[in-house]
N, C-alpha and C. Protein backbone atom coordinates (compact mmCIF):
# COMPACT_ATOMS: atom_id res chain seq x y z
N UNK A 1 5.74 41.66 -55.49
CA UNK A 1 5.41 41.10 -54.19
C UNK A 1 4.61 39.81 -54.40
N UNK A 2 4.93 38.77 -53.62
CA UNK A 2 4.27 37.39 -53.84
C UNK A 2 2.79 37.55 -53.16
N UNK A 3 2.00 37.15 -53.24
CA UNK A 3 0.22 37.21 -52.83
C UNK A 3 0.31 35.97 -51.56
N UNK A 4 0.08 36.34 -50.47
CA UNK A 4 -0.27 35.65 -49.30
C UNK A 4 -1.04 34.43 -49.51
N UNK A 5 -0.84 33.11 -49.12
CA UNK A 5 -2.26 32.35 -49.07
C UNK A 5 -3.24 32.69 -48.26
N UNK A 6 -4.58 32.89 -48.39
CA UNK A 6 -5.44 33.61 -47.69
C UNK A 6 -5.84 32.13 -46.59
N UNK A 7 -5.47 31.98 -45.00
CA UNK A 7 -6.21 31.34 -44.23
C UNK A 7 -7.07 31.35 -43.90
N UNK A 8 -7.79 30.07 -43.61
CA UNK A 8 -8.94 30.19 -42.81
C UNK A 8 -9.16 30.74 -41.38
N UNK A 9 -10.37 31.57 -41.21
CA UNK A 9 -10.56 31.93 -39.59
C UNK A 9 -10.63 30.74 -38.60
N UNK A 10 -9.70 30.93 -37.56
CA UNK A 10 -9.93 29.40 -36.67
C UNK A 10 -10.80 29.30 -36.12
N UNK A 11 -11.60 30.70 -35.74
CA UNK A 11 -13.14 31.15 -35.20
C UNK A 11 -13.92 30.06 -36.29
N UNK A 12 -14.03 30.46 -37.75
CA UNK A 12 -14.97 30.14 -38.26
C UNK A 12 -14.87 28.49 -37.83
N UNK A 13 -13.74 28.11 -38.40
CA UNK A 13 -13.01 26.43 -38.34
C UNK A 13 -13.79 25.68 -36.96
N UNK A 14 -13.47 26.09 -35.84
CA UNK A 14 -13.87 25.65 -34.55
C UNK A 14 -14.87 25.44 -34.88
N UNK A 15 -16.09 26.75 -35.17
CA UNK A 15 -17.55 26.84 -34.66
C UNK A 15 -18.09 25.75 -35.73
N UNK A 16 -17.59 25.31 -37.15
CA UNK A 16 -18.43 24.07 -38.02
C UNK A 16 -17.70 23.09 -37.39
N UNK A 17 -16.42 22.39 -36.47
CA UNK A 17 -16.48 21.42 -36.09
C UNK A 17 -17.35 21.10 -34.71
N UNK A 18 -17.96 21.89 -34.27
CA UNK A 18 -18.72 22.28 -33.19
C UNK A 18 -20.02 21.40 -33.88
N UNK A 19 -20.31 22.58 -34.65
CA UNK A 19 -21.99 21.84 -35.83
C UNK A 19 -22.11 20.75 -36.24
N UNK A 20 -20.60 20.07 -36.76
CA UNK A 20 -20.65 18.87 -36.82
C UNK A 20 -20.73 18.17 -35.73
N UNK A 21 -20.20 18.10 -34.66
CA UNK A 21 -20.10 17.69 -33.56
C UNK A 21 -21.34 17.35 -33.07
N UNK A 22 -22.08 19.01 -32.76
CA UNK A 22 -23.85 18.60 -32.65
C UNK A 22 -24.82 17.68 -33.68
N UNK A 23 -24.42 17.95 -34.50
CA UNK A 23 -24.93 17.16 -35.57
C UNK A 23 -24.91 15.45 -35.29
N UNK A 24 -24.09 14.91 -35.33
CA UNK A 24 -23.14 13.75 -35.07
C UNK A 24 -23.82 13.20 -33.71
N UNK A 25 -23.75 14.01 -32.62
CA UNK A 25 -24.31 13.97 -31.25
C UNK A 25 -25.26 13.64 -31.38
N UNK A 26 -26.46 14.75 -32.24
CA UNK A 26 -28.03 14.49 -31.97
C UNK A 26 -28.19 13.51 -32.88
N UNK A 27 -27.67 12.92 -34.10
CA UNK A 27 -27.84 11.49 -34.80
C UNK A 27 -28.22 10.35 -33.72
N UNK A 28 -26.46 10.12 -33.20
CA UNK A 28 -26.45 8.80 -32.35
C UNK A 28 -27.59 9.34 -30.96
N UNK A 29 -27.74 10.09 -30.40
CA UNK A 29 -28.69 10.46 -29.45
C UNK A 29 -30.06 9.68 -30.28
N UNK A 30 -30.70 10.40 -31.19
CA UNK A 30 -31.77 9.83 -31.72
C UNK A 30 -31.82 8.20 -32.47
N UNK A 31 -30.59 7.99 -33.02
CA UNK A 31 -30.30 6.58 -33.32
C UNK A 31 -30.95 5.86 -32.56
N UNK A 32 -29.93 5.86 -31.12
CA UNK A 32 -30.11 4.88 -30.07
C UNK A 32 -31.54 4.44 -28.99
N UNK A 33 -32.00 5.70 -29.14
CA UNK A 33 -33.33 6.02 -29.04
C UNK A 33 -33.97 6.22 -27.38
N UNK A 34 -33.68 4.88 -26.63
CA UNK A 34 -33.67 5.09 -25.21
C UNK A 34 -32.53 5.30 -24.48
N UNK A 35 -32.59 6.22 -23.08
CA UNK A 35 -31.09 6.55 -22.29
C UNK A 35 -32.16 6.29 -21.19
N UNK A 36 -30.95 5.76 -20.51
CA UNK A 36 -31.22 5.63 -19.02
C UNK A 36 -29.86 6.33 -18.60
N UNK A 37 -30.56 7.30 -17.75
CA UNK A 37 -29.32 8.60 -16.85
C UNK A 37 -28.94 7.64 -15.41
N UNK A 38 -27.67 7.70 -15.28
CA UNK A 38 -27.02 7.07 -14.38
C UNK A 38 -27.88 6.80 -12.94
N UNK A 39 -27.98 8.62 -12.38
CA UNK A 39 -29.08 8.18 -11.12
C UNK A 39 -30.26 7.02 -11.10
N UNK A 40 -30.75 7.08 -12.21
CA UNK A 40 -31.59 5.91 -12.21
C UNK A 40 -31.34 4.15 -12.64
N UNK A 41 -29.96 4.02 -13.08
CA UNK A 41 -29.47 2.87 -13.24
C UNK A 41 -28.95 2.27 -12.31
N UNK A 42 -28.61 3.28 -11.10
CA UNK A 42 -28.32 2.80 -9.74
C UNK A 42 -29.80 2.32 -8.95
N UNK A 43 -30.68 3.21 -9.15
CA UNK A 43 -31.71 3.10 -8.35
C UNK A 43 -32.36 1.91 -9.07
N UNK A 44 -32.24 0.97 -10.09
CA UNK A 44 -32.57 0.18 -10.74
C UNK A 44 -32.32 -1.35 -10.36
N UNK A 45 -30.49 -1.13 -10.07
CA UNK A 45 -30.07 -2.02 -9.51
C UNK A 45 -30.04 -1.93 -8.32
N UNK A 46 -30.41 -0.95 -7.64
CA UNK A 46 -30.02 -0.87 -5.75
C UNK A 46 -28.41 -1.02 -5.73
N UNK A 47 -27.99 -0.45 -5.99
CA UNK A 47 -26.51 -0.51 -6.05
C UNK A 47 -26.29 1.17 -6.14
N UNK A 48 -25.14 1.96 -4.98
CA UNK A 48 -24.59 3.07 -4.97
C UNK A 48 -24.17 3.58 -6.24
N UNK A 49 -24.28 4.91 -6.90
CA UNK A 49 -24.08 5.64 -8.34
C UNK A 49 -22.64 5.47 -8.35
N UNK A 50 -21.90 4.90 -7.47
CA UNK A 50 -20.16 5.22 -7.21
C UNK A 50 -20.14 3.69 -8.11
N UNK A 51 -20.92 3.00 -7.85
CA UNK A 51 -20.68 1.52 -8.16
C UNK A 51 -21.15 1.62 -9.72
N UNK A 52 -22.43 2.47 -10.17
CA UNK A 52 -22.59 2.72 -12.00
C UNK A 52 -21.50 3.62 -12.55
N UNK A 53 -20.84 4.17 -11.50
CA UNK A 53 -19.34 4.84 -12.52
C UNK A 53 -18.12 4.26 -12.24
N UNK A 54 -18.23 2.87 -11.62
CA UNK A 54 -17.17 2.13 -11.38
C UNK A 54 -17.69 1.51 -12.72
N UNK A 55 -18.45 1.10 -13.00
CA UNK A 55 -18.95 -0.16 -14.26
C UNK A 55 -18.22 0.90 -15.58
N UNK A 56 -18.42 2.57 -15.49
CA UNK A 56 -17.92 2.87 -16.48
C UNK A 56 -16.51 3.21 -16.88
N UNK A 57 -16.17 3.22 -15.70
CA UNK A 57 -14.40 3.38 -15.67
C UNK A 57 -14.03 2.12 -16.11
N UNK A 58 -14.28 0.95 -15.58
CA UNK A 58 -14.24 -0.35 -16.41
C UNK A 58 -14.59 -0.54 -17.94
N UNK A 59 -15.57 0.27 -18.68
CA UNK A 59 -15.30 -0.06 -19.40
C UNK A 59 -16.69 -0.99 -19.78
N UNK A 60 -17.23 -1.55 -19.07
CA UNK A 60 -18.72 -2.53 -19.02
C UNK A 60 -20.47 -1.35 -19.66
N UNK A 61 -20.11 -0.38 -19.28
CA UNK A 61 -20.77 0.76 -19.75
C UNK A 61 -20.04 1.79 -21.12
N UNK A 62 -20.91 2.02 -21.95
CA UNK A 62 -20.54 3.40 -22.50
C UNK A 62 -21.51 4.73 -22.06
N UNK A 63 -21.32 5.90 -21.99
CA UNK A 63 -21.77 6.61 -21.86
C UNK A 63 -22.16 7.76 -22.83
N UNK A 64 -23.02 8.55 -22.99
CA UNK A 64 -23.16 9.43 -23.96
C UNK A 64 -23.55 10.71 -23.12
N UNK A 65 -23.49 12.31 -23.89
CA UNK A 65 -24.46 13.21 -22.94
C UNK A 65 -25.49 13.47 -24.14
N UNK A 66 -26.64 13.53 -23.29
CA UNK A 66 -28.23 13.55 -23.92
C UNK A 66 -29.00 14.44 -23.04
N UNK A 67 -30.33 14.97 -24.00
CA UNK A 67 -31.22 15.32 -23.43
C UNK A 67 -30.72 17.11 -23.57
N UNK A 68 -31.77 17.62 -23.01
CA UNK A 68 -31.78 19.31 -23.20
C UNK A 68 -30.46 19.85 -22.03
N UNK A 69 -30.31 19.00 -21.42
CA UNK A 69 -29.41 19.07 -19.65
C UNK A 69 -28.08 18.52 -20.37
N UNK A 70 -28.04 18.08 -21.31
CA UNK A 70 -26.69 17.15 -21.74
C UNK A 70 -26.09 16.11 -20.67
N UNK A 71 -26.86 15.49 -20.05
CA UNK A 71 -26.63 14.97 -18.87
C UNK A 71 -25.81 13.39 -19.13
N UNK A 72 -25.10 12.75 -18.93
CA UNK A 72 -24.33 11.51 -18.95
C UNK A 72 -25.72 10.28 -18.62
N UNK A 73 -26.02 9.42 -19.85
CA UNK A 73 -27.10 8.37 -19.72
C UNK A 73 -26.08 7.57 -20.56
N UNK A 74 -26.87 6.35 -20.37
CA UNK A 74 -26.78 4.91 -21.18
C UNK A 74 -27.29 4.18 -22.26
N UNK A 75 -27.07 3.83 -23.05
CA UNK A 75 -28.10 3.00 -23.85
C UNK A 75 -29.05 2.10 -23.35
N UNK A 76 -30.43 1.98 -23.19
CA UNK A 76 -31.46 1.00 -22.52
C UNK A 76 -30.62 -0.40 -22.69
N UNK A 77 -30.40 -0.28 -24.10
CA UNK A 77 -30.13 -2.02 -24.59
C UNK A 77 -28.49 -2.53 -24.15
N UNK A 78 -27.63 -1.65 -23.39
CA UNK A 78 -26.78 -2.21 -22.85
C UNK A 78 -26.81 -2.59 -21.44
N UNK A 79 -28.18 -2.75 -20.94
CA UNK A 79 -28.72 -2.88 -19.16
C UNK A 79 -29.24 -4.32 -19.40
N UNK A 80 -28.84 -5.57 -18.71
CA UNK A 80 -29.76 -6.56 -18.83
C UNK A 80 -30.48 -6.32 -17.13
N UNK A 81 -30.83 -7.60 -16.98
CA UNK A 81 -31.86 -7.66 -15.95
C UNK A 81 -31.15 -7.50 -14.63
N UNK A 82 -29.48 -8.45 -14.86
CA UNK A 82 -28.91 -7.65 -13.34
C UNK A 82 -27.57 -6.92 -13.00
N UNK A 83 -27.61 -5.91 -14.57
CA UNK A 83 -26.52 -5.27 -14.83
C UNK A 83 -26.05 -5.33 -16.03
N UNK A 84 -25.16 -4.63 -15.78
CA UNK A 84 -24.91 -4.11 -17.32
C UNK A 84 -24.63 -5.70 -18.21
N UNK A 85 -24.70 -5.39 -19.49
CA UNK A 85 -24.97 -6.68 -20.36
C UNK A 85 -23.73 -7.76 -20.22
N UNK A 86 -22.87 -8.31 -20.14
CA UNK A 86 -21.63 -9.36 -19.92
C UNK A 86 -21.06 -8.78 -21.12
N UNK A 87 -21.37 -9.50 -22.18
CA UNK A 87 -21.45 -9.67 -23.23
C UNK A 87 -20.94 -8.34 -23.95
N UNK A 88 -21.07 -7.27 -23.85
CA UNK A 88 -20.33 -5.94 -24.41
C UNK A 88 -19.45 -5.88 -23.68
N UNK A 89 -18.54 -6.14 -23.43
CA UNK A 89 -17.39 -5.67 -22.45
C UNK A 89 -16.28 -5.93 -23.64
N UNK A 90 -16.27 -6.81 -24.04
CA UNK A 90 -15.07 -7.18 -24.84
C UNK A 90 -15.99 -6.75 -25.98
N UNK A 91 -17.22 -6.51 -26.82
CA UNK A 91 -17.50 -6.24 -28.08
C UNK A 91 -16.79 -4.25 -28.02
N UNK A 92 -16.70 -3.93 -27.17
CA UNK A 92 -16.43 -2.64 -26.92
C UNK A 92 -14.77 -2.51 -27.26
N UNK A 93 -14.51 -3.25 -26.43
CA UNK A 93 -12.42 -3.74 -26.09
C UNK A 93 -12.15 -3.94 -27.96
N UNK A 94 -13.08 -4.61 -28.68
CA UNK A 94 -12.58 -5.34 -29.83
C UNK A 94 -12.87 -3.67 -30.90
N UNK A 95 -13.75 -3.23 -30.81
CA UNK A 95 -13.87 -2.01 -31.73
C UNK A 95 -13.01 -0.66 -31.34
N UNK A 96 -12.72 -0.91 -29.50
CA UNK A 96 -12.22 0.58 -29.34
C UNK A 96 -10.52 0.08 -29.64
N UNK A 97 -9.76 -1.18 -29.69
CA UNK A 97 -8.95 -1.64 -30.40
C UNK A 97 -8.88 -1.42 -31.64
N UNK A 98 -9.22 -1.34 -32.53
CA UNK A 98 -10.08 -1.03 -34.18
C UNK A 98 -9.73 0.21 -34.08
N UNK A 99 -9.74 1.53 -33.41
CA UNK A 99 -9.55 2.54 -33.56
C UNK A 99 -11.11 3.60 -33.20
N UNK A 100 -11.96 2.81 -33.25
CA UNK A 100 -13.37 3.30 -32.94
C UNK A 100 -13.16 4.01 -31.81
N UNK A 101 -13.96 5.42 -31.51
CA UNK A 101 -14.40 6.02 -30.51
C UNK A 101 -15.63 5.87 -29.92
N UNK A 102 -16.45 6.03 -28.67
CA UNK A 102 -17.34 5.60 -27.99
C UNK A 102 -18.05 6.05 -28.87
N UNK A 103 -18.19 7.20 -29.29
CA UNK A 103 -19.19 7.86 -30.05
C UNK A 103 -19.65 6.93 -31.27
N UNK A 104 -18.49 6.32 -32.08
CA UNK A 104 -18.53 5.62 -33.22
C UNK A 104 -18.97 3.94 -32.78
N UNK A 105 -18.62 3.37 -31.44
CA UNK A 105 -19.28 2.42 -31.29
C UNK A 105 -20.69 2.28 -30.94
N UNK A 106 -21.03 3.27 -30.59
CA UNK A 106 -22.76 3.44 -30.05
C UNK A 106 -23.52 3.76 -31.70
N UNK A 107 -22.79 4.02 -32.35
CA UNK A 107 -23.63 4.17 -33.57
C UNK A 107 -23.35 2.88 -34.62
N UNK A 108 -22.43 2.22 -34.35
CA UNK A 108 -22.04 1.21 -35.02
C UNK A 108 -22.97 -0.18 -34.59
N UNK A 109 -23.08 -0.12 -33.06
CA UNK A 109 -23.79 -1.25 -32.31
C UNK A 109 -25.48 -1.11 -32.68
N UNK A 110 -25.99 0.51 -32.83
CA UNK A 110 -27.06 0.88 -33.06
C UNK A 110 -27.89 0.73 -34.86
N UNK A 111 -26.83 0.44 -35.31
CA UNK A 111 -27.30 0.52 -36.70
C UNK A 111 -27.56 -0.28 -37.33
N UNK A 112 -28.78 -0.91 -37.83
CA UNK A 112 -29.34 -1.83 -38.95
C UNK A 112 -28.31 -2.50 -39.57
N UNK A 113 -28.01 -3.78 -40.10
CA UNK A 113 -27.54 -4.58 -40.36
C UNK A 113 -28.08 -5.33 -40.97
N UNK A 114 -28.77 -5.46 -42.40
CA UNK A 114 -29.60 -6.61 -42.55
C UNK A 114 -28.84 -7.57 -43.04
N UNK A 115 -27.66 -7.67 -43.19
CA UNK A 115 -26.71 -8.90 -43.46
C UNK A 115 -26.24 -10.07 -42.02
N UNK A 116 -26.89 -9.61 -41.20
CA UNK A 116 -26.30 -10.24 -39.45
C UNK A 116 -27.81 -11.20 -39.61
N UNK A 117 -27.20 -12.09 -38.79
CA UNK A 117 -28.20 -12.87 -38.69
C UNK A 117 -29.55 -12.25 -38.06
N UNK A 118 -31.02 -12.34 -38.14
CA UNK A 118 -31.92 -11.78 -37.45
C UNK A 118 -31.82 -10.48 -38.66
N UNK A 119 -31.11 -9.51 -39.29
CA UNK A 119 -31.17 -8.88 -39.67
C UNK A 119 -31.40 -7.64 -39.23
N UNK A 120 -31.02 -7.61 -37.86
CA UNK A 120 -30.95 -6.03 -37.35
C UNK A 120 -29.82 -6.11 -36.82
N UNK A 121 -29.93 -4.74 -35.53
CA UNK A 121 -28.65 -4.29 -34.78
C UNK A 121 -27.20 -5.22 -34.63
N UNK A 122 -26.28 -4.97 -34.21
CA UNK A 122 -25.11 -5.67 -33.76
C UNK A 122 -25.56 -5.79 -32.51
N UNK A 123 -26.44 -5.00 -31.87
CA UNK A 123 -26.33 -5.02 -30.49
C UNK A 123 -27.64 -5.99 -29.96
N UNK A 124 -28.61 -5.93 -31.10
CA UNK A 124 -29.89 -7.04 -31.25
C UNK A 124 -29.44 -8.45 -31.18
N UNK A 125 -28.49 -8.53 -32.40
CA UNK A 125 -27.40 -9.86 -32.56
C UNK A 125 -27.12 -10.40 -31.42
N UNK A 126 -26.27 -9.39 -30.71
CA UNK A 126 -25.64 -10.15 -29.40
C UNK A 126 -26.44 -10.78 -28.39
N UNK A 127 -27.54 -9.88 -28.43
CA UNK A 127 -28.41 -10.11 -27.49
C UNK A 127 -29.12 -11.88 -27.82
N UNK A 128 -29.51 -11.77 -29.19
CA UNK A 128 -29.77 -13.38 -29.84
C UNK A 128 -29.23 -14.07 -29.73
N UNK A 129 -27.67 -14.13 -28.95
CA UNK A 129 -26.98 -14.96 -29.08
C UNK A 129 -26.02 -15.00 -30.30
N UNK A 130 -25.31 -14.23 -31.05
CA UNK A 130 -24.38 -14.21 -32.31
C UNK A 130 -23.20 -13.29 -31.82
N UNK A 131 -22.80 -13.53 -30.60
CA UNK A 131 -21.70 -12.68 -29.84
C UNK A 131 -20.10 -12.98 -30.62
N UNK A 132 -20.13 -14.49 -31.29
CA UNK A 132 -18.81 -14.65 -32.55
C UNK A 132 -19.08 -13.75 -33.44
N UNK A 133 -20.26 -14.24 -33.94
CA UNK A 133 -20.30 -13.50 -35.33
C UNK A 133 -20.56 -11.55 -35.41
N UNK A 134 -20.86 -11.41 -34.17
CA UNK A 134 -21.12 -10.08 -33.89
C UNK A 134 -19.13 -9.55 -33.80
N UNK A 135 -18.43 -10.03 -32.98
CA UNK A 135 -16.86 -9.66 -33.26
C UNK A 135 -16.64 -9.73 -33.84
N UNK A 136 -16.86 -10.99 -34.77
CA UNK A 136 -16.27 -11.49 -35.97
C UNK A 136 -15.95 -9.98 -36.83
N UNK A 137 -16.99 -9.69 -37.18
CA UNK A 137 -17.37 -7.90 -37.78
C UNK A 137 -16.95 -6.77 -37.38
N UNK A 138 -16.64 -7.36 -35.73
CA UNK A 138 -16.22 -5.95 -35.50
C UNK A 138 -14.62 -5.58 -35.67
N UNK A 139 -13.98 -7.24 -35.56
CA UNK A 139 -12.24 -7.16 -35.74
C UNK A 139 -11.87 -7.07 -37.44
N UNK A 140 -12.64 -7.31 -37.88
CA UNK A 140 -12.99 -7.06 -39.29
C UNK A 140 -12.83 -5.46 -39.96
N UNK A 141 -13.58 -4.46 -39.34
CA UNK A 141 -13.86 -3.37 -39.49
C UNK A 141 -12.22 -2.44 -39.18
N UNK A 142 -11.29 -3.24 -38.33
CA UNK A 142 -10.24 -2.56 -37.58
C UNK A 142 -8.76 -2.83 -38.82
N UNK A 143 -9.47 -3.42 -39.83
CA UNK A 143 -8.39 -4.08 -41.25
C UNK A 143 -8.98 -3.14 -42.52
């Protein structure tokens, strides 16, 4: 009689892509460091919450779930003074083109860089003004 290959439990399988999952989650959660939760990004701008999940259906927002509630917030540093930043809309378009997932761009935008000019974030960069050289890297990453 030939000997079976012994499979893995899909129970077990699921529950460590789960761990990773949390894992992965609470990284970029703590990475990014500040969230602003939607209700209050409306009440920020005086603008209806229909109008901060219009910005994210567009695409002008990413979203994450955070906090003990797992509740849908924002990154602080993608809010300028009268809405969401300009300037990420297409740095987003150019990485989620690349193959990147939201998850992977919020940790990509969040992460130290000391080769970028200024020598921090991608998302610091942009903000300095290096919005070429900030794509430049990111259409780069998609080769």
């Amino acid at each position: 009689m030939v000997p079976q290959p012994v499979l893995p439990d899909p129970d077990e399988a699921h529950e460590a892509h789960e761990a990773d999952s949390a894992d992965e989650t609470g990284a970029v959660e703590a990475l990014v460091g500040d969230w602003v939760y939607l209700p209050d990004i409306a009440e920020r701008y005086g603008i209806p919450l229909s109008r901060v999940r219009r910005h994210i259906a567009d695409r002008d927002l990413l979203t994450h779930r955070v906090g003990p509630n797992r509740a849908v917030a924002v990154p602080e540093g993608f809010l300028g003074p009268d809405g969401p930043r300009p300037d990420l809309r297409g740095t987003f378009t150019v990485l989620a083109d690349g193959g990147m997932s939201d998850l992977e761009i919020l940790r990509w935008l969040h992460t130290v860089d000391p080769s970028l000019p200024g020598g921090g974030t991608p998302l610091g960069a942009l903000a300095a003004g290096f919005k070429t050289e900030v794509r430049r890297r990111a259409q780069a990453l998609a080769f």
